[in-house]
Protein backbone atom coordinates (compact mmCIF):
# COMPACT_ATOMS: atom_id res chain seq x y z
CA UNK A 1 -53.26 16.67 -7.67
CA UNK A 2 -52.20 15.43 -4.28
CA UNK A 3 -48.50 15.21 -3.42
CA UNK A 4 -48.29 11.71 -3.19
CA UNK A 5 -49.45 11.16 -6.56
CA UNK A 6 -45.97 13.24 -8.36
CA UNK A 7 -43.62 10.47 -9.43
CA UNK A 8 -40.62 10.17 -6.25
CA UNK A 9 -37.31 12.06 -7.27
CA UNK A 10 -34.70 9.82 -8.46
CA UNK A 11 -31.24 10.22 -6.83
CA UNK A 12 -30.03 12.26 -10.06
CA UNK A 13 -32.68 15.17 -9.37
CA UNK A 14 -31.62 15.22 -6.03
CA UNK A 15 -27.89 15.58 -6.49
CA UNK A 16 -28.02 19.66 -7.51
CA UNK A 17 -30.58 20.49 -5.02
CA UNK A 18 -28.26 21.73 -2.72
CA UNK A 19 -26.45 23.97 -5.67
CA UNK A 20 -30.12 26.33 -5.06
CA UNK A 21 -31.46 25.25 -2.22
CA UNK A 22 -29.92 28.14 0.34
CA UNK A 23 -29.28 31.85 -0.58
CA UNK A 24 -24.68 31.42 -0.37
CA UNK A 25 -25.02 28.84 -2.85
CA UNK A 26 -27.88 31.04 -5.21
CA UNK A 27 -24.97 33.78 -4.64
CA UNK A 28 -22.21 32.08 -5.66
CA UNK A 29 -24.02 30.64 -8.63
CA UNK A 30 -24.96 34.25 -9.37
CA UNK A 31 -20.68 35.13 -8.68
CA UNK A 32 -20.24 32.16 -11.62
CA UNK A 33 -22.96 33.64 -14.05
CA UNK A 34 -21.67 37.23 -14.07
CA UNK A 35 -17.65 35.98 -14.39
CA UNK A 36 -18.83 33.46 -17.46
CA UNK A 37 -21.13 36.64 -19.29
CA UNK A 38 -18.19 38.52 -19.17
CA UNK A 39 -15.84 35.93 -20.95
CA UNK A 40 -18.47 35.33 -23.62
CA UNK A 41 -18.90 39.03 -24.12
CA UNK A 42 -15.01 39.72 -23.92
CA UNK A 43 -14.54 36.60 -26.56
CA UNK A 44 -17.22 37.37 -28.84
CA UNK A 45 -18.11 40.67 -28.84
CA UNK A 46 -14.83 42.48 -27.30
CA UNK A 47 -12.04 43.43 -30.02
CA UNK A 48 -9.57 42.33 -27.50
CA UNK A 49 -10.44 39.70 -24.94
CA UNK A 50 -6.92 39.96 -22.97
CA UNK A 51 -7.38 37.86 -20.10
CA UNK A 52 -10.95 37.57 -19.27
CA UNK A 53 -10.55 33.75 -19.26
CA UNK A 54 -9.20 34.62 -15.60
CA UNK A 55 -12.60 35.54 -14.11
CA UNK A 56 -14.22 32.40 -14.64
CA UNK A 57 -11.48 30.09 -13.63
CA UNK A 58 -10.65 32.13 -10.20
CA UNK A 59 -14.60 31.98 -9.88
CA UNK A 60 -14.44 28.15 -10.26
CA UNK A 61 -11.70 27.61 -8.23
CA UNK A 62 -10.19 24.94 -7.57
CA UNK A 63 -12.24 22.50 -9.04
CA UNK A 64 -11.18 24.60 -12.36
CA UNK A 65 -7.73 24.01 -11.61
CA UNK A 66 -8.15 20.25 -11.55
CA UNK A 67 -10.07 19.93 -14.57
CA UNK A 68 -8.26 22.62 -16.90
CA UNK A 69 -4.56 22.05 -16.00
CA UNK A 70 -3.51 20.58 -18.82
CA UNK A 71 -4.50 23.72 -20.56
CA UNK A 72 -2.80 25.87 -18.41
CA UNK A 73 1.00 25.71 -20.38
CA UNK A 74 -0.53 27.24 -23.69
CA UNK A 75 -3.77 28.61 -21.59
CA UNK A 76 -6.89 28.23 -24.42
CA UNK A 77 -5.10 25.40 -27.11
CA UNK A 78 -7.14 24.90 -30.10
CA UNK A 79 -9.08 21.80 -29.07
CA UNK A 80 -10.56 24.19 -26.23
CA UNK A 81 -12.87 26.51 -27.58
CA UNK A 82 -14.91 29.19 -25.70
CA UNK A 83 -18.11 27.12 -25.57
CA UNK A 84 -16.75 23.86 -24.59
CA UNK A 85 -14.44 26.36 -22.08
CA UNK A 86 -17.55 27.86 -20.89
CA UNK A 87 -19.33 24.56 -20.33
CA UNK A 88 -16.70 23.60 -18.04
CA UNK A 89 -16.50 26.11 -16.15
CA UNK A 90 -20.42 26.05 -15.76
CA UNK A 91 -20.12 22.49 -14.70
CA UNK A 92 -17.30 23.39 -11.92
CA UNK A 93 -19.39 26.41 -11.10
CA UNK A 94 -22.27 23.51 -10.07
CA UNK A 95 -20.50 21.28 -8.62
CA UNK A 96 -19.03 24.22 -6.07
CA UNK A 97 -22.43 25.33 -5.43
CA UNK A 98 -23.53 22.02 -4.50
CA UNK A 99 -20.49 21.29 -2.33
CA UNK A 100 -21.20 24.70 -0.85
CA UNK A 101 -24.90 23.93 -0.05
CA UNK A 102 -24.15 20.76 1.40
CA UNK A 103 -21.82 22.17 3.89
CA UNK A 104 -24.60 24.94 4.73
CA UNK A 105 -26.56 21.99 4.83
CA UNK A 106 -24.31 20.57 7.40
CA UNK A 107 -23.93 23.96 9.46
CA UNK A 108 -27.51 24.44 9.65
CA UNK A 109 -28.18 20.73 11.19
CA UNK A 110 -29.11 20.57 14.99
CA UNK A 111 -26.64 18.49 16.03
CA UNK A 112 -24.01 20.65 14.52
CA UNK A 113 -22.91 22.70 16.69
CA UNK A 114 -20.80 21.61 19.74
CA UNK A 115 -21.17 23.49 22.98
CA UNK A 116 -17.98 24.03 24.39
């Protein structure tokens, strides 16, 4: 199968290919993984989860800010559970990543970089 014959990539495929396309992104991705496995294992399986709601959000930052601020006065309310917590915190976590590889992106371009 020849590589012209693969359907073309519509614009949504190609919107998180930065997020994995460079190893500081992969990193930081990996940064956002660890923090969110710890809050589910603090929430679920821990006797006393304390603050591990903390990792994730400082991980996620400051997207996280912006989207979970009006949760921040009584910190989880009942309408936010872990799961729907944890899915927005994996969505900030890939929208970072992909703002992150876009600027390495950037960086890496030949016309970058100014000679002074």
């Amino acid at each position: 199968m020849s590589p012209r014959s693969r359907a073309p990539r519509g614009p949504l495929k190609a919107l998180p290919a930065p997020a994995v396309d460079n190893w500081l992104a992969r990193g930081y991705l990996a940064v956002v993984a660890v923090a969110l496995g710890f809050f589910l294992y603090a929430v679920y399986l821990s006797p006393d989860p304390g603050f591990a709601g903390i990792w994730p959000l400082m991980a996620t930052a400051p997207l996280s800010f912006v989207l979970f601020a009006p949760a921040f006065p009584d910190f989880l309310p009942s309408w936010l559970s872990p799961l729907v917590f944890s899915a927005g915190v994996a969505l900030c976590g890939l929208v970072n990543a992909t703002l992150l590889g876009l600027l390495v992106r950037r960086l890496r371009a030949p016309g970058a970089r100014s000679t002074g």
